[in-house]
PDB file of N, CA and C in Angstrom:
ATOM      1  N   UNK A   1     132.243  97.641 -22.109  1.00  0.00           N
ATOM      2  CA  UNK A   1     131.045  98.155 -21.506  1.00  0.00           C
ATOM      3  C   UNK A   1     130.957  97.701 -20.055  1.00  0.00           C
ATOM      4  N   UNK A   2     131.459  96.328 -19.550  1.00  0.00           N
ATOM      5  CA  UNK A   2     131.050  95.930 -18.503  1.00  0.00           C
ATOM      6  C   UNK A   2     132.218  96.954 -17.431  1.00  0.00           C
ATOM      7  N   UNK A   3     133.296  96.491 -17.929  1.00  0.00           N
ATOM      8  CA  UNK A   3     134.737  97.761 -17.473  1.00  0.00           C
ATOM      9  C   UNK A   3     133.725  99.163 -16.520  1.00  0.00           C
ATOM     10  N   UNK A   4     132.927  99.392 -17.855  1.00  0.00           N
ATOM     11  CA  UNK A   4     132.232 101.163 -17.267  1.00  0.00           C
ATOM     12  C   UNK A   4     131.176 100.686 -16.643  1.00  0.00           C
ATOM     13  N   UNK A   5     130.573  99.658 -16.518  1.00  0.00           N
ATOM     14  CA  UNK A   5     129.413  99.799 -15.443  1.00  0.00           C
ATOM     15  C   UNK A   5     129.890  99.533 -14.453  1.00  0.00           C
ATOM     16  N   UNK A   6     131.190  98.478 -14.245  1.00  0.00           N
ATOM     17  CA  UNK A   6     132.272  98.309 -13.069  1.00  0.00           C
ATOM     18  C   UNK A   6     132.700  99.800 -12.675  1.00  0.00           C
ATOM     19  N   UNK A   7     133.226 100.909 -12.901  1.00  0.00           N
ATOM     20  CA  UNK A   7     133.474 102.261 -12.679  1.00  0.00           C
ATOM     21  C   UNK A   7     132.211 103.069 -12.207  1.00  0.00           C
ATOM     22  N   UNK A   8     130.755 102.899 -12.813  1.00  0.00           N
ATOM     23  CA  UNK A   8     129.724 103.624 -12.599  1.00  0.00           C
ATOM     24  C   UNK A   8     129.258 103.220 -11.371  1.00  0.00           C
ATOM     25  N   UNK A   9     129.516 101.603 -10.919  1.00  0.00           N
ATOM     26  CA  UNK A   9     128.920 101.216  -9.243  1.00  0.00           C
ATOM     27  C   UNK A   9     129.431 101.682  -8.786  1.00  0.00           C
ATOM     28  N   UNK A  10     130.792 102.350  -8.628  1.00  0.00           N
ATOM     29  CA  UNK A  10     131.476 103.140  -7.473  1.00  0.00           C
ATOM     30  C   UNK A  10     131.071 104.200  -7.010  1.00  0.00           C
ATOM     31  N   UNK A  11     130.098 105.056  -8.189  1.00  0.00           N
ATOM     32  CA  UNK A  11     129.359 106.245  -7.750  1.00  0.00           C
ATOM     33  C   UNK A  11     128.058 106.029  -7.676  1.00  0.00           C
ATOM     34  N   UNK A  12     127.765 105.182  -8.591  1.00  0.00           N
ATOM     35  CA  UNK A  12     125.972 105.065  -8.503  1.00  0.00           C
ATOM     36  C   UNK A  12     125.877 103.380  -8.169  1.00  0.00           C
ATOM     37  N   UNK A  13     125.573 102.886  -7.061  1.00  0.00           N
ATOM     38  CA  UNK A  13     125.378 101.257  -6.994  1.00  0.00           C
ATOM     39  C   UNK A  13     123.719 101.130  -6.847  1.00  0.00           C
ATOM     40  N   UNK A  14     122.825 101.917  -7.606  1.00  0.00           N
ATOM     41  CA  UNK A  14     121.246 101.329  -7.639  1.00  0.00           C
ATOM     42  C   UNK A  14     121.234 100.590  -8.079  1.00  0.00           C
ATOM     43  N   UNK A  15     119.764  99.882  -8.226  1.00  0.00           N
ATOM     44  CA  UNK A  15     119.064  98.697  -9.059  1.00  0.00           C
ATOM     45  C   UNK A  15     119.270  98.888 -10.312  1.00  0.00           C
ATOM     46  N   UNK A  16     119.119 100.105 -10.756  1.00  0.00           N
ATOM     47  CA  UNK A  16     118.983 100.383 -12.488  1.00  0.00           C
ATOM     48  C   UNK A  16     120.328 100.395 -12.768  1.00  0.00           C
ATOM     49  N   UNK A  17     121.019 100.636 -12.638  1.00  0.00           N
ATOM     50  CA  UNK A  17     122.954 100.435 -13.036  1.00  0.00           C
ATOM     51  C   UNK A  17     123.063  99.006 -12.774  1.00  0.00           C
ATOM     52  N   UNK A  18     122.506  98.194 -11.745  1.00  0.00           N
ATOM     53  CA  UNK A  18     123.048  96.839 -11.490  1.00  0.00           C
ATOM     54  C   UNK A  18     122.436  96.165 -12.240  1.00  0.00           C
ATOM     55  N   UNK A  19     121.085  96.253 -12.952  1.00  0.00           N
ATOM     56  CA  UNK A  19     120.704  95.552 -13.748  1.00  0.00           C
ATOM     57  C   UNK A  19     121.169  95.959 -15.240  1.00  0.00           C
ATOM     58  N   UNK A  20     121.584  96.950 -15.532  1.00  0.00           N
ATOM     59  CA  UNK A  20     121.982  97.299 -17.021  1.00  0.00           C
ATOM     60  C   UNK A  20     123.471  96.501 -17.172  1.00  0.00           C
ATOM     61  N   UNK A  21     124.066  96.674 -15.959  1.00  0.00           N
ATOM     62  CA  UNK A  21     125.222  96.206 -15.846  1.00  0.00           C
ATOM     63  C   UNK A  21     125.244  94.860 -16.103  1.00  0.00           C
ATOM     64  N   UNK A  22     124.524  93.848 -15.233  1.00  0.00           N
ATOM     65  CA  UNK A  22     124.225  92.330 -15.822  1.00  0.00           C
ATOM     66  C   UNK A  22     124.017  92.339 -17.310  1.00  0.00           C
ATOM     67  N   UNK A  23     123.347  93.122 -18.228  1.00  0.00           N
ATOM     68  CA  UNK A  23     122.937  93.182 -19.421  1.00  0.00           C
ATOM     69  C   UNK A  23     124.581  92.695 -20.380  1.00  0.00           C
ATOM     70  N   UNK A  24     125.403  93.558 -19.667  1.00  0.00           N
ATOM     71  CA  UNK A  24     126.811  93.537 -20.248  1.00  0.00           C
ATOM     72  C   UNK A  24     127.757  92.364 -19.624  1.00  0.00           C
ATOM     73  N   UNK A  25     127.552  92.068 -18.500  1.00  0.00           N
ATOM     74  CA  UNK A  25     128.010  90.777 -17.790  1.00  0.00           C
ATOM     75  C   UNK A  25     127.707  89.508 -18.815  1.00  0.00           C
ATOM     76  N   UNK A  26     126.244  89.720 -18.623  1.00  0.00           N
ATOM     77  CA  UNK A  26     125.858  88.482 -19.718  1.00  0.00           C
ATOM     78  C   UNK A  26     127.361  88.411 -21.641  1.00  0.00           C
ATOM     79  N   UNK A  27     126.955  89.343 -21.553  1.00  0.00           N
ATOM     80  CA  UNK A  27     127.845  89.063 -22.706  1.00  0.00           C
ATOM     81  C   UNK A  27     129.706  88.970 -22.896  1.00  0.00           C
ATOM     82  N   UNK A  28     129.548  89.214 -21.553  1.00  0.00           N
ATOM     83  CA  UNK A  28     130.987  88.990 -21.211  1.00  0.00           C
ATOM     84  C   UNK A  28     131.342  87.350 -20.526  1.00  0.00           C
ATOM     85  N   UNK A  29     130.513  87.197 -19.467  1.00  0.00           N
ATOM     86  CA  UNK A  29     130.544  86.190 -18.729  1.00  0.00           C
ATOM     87  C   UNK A  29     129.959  85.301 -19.201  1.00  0.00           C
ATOM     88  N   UNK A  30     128.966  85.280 -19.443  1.00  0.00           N
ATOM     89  CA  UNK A  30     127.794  84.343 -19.812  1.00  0.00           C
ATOM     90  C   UNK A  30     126.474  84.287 -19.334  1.00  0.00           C
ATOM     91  N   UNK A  31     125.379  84.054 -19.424  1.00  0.00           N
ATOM     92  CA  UNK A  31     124.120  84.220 -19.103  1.00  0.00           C
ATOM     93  C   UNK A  31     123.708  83.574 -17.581  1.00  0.00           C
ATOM     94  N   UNK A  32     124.517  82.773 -17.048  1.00  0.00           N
ATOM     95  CA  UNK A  32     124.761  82.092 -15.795  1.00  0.00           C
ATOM     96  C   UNK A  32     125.105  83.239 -14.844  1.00  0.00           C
ATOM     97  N   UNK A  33     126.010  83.878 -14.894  1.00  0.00           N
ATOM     98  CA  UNK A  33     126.722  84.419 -13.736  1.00  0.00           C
ATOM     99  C   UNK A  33     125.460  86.084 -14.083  1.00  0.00           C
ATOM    100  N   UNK A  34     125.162  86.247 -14.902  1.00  0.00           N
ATOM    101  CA  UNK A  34     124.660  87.297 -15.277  1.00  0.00           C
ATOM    102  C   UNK A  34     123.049  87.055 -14.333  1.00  0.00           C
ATOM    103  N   UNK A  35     122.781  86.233 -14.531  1.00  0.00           N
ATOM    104  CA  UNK A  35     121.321  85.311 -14.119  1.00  0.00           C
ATOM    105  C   UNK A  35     121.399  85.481 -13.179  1.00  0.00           C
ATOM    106  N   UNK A  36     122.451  85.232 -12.296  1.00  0.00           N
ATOM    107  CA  UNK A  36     122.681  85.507 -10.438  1.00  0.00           C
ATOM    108  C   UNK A  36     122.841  86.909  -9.707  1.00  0.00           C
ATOM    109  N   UNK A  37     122.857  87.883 -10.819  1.00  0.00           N
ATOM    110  CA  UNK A  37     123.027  89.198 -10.479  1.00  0.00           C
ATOM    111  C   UNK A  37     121.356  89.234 -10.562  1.00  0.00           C
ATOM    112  N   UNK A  38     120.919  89.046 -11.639  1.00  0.00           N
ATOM    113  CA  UNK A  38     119.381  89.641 -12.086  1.00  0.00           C
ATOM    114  C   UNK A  38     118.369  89.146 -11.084  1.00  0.00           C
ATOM    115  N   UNK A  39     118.632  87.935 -10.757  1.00  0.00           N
ATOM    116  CA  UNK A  39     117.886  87.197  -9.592  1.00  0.00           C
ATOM    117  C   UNK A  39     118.093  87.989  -8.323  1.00  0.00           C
ATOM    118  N   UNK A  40     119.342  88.631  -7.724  1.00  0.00           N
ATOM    119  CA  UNK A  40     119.573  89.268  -6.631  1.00  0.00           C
ATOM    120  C   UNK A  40     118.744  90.480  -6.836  1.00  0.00           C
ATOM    121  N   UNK A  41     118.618  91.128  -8.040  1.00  0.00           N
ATOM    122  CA  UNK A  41     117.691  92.278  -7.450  1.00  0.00           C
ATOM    123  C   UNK A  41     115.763  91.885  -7.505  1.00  0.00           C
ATOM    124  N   UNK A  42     116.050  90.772  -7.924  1.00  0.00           N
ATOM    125  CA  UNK A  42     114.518  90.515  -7.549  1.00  0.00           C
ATOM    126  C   UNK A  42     113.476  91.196  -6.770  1.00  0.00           C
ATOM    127  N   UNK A  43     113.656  91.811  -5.277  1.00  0.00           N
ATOM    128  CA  UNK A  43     112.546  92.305  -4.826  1.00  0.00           C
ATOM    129  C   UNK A  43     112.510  93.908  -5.347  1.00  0.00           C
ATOM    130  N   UNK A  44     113.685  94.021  -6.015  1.00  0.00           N
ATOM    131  CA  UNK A  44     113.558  95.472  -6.707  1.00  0.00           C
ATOM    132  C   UNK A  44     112.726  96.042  -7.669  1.00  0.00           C
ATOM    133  N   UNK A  45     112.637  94.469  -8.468  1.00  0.00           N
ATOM    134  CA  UNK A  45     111.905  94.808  -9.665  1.00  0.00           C
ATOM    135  C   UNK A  45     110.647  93.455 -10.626  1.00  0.00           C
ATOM    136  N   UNK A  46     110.278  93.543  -9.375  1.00  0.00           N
ATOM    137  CA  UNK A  46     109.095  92.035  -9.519  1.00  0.00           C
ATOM    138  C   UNK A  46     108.003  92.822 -10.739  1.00  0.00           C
ATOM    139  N   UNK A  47     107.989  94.060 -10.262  1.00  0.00           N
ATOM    140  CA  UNK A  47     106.864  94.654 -10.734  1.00  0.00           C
ATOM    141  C   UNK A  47     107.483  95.593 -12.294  1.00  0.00           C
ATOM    142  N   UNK A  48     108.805  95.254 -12.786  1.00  0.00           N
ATOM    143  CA  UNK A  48     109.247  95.820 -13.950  1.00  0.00           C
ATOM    144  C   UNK A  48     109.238  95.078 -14.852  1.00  0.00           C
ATOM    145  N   UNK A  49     108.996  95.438 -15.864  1.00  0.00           N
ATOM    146  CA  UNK A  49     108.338  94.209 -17.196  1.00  0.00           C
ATOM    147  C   UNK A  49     109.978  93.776 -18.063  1.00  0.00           C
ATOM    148  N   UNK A  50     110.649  95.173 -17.392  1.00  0.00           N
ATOM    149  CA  UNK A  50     112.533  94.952 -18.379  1.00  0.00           C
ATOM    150  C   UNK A  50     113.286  93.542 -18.011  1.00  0.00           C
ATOM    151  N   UNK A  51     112.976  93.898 -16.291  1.00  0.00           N
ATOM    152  CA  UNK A  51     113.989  92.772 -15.321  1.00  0.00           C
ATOM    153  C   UNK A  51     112.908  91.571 -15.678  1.00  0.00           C
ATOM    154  N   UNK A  52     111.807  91.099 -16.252  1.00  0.00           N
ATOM    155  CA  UNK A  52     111.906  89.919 -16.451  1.00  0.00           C
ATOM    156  C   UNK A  52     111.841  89.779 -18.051  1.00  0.00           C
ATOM    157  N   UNK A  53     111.618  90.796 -19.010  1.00  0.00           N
ATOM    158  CA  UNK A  53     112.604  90.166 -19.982  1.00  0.00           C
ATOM    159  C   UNK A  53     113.824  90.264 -20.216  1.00  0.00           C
ATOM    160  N   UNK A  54     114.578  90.427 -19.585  1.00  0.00           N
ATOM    161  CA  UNK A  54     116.161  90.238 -19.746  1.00  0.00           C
ATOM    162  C   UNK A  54     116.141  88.717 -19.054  1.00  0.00           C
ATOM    163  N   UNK A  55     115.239  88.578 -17.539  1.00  0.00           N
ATOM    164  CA  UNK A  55     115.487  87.331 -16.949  1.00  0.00           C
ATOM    165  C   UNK A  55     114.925  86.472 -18.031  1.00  0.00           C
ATOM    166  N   UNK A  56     114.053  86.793 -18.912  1.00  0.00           N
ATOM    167  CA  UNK A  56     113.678  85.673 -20.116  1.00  0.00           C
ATOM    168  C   UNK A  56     114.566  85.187 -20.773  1.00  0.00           C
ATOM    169  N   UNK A  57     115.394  86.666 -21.537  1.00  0.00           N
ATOM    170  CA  UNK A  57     116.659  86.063 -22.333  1.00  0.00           C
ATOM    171  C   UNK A  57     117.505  85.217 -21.788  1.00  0.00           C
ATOM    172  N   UNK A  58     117.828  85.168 -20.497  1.00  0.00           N
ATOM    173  CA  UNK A  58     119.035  85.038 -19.629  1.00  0.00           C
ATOM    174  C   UNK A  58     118.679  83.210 -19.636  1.00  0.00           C
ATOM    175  N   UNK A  59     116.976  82.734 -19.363  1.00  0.00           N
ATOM    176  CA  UNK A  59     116.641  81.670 -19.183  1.00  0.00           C
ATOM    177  C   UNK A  59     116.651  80.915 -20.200  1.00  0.00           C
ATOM    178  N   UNK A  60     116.077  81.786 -20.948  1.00  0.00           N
ATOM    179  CA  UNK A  60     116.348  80.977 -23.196  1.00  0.00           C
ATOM    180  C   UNK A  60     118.171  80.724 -23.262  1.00  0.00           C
ATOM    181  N   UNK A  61     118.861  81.777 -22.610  1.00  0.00           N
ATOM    182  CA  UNK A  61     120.064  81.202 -22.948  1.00  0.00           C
ATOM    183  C   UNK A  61     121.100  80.105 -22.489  1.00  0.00           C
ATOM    184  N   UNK A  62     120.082  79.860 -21.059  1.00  0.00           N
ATOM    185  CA  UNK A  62     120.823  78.511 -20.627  1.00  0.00           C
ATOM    186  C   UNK A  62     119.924  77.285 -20.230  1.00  0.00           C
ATOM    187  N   UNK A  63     119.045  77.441 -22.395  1.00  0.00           N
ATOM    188  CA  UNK A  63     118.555  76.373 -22.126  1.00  0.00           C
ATOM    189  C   UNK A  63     117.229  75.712 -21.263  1.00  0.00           C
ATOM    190  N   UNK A  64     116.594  77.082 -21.045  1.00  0.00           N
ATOM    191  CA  UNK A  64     115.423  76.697 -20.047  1.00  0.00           C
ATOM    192  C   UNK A  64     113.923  77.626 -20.893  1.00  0.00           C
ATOM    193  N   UNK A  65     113.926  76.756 -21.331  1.00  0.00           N
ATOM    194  CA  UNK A  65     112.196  77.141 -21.971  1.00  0.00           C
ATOM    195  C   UNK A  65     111.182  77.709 -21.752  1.00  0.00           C
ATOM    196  N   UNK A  66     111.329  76.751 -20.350  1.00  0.00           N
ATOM    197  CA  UNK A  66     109.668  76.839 -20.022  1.00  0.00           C
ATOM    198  C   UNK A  66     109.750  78.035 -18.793  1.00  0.00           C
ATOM    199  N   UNK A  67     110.859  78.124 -18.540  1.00  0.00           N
ATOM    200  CA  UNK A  67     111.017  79.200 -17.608  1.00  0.00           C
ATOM    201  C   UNK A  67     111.033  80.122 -18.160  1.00  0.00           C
ATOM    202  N   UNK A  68     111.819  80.700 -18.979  1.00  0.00           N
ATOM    203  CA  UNK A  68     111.750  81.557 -19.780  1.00  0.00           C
ATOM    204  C   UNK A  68     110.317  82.386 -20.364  1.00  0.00           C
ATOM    205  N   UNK A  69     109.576  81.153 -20.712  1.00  0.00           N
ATOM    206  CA  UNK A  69     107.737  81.446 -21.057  1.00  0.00           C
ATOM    207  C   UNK A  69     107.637  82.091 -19.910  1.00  0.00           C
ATOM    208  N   UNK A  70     107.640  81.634 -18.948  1.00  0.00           N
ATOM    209  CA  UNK A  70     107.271  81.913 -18.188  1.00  0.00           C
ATOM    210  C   UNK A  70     107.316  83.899 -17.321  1.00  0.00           C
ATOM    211  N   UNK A  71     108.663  83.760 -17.812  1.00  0.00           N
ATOM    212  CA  UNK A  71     109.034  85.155 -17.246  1.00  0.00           C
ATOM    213  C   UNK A  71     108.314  85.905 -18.302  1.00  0.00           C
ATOM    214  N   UNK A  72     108.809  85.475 -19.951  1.00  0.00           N
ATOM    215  CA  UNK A  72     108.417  86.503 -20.404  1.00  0.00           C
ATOM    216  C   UNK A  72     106.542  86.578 -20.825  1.00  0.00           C
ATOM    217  N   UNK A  73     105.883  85.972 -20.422  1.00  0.00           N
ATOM    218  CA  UNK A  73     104.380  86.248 -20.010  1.00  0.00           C
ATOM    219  C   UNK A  73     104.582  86.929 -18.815  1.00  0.00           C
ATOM    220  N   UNK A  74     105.176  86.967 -18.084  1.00  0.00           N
ATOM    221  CA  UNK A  74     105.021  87.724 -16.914  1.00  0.00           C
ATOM    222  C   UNK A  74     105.254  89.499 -17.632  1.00  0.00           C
ATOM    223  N   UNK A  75     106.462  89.948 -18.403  1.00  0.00           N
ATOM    224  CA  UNK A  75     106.786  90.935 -18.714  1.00  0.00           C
ATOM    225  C   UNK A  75     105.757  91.203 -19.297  1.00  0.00           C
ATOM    226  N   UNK A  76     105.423  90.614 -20.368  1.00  0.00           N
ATOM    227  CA  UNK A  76     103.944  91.107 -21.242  1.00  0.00           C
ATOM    228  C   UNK A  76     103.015  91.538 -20.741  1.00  0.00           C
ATOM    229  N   UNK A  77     102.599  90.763 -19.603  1.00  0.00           N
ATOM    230  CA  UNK A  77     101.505  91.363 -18.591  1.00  0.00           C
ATOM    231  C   UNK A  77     101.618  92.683 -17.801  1.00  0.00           C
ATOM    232  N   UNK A  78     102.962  93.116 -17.617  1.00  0.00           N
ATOM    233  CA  UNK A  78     103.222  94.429 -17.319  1.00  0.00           C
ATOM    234  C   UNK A  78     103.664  95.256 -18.071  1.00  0.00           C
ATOM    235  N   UNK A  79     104.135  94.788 -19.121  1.00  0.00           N
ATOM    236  CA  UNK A  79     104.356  96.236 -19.789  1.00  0.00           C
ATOM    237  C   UNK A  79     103.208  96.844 -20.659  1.00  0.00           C
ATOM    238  N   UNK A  80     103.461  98.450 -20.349  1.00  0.00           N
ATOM    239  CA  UNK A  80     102.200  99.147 -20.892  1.00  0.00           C
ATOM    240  C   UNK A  80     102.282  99.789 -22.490  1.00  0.00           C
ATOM    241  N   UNK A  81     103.948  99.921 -22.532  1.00  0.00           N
ATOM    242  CA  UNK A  81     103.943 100.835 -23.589  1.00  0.00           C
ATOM    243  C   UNK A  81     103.291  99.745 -24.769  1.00  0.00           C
ATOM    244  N   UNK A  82     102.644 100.110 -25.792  1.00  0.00           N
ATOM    245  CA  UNK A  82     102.126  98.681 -26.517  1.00  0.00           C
ATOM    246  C   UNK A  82     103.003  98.743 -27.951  1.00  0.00           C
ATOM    247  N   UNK A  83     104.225  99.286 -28.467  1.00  0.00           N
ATOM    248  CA  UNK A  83     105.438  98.597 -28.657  1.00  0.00           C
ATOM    249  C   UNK A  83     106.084  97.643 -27.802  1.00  0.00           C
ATOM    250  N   UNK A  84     106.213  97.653 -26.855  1.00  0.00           N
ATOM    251  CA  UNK A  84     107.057  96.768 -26.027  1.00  0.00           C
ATOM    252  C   UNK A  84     106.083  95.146 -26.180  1.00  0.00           C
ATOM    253  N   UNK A  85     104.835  95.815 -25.760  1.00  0.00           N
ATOM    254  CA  UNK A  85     103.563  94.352 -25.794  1.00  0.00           C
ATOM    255  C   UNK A  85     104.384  93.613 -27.043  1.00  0.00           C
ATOM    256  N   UNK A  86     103.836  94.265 -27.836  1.00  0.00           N
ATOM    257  CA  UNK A  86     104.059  93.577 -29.084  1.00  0.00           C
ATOM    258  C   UNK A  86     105.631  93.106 -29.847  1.00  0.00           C
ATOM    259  N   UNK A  87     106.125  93.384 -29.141  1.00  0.00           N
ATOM    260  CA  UNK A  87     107.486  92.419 -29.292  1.00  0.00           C
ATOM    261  C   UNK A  87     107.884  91.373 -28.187  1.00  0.00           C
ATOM    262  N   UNK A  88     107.136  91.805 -26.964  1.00  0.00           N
ATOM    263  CA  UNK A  88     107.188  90.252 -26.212  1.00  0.00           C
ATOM    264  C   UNK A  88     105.906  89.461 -26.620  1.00  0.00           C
ATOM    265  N   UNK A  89     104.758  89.752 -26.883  1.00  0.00           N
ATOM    266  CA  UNK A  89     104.029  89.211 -27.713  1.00  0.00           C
ATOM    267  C   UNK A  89     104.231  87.962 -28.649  1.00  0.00           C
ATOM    268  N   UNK A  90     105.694  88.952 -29.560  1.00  0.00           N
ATOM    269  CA  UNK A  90     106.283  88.183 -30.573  1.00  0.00           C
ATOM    270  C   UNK A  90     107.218  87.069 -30.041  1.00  0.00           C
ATOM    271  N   UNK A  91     107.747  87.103 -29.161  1.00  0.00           N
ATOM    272  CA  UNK A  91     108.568  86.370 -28.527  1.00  0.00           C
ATOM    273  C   UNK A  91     107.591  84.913 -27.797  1.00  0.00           C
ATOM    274  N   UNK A  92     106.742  85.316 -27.608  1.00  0.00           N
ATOM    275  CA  UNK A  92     105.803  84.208 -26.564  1.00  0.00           C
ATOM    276  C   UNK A  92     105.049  83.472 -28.321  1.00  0.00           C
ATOM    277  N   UNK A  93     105.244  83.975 -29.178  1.00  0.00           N
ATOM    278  CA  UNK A  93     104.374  83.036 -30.648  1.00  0.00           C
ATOM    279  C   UNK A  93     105.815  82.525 -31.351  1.00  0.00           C
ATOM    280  N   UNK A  94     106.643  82.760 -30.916  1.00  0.00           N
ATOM    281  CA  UNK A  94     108.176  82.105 -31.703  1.00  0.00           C
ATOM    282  C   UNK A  94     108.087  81.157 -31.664  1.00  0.00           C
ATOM    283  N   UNK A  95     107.928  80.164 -32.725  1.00  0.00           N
ATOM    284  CA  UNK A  95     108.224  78.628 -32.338  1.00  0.00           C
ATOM    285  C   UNK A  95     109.229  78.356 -31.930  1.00  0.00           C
ATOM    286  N   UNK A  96     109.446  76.952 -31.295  1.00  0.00           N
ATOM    287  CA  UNK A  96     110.374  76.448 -30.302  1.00  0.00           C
ATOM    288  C   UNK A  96     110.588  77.548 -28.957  1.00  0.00           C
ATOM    289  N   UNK A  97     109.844  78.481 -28.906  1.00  0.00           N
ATOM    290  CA  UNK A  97     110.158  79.230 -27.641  1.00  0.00           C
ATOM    291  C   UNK A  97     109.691  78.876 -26.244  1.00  0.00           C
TER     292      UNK A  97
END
């Protein structure tokens, strides 16, 4: 997967390919190097509820908690669809989260 989002920046290099693309980085690379892509598009997508729960996962996966809370209360607060609420919802009542 990461292979084809590597092929798809050559024609399309937006925010939305570069962040789907980290999605697949992460699982190739690891949540570190993936984390440094997601952070670079930051002023792209302060105001998208996706780019900070992926930056949630990315923070739960190396080990950072409270950051993580952090982002993903941030996503909750923006996202509208209220499926989405309610599974970051679920995520912010997880114990140990």
């Amino acid at each position: 997967m990461l292979a084809l989002y590597d092929l798809l920046l050559r024609y399309d290099s937006s925010p939305f390919v570069r962040l789907n693309r980290a999605v697949a980085l992460a699982e190739v690379a690891g949540a570190e190097p993936a984390l440094i892509e997601v952070d670079a598009l930051a002023g792209r997508f302060e105001e998208y509820h996706l780019w900070w729960a992926l930056r949630a996962d990315l923070l739960r996966r190396l080990g950072k908690p409270d950051a993580a809370r952090g982002a993903d209360r941030r996503a909750h607060a923006l996202a509208a669809n209220e499926a989405e609420r309610r599974l970051l919802a679920a995520r912010l009542d997880a114990p140990g989260r």
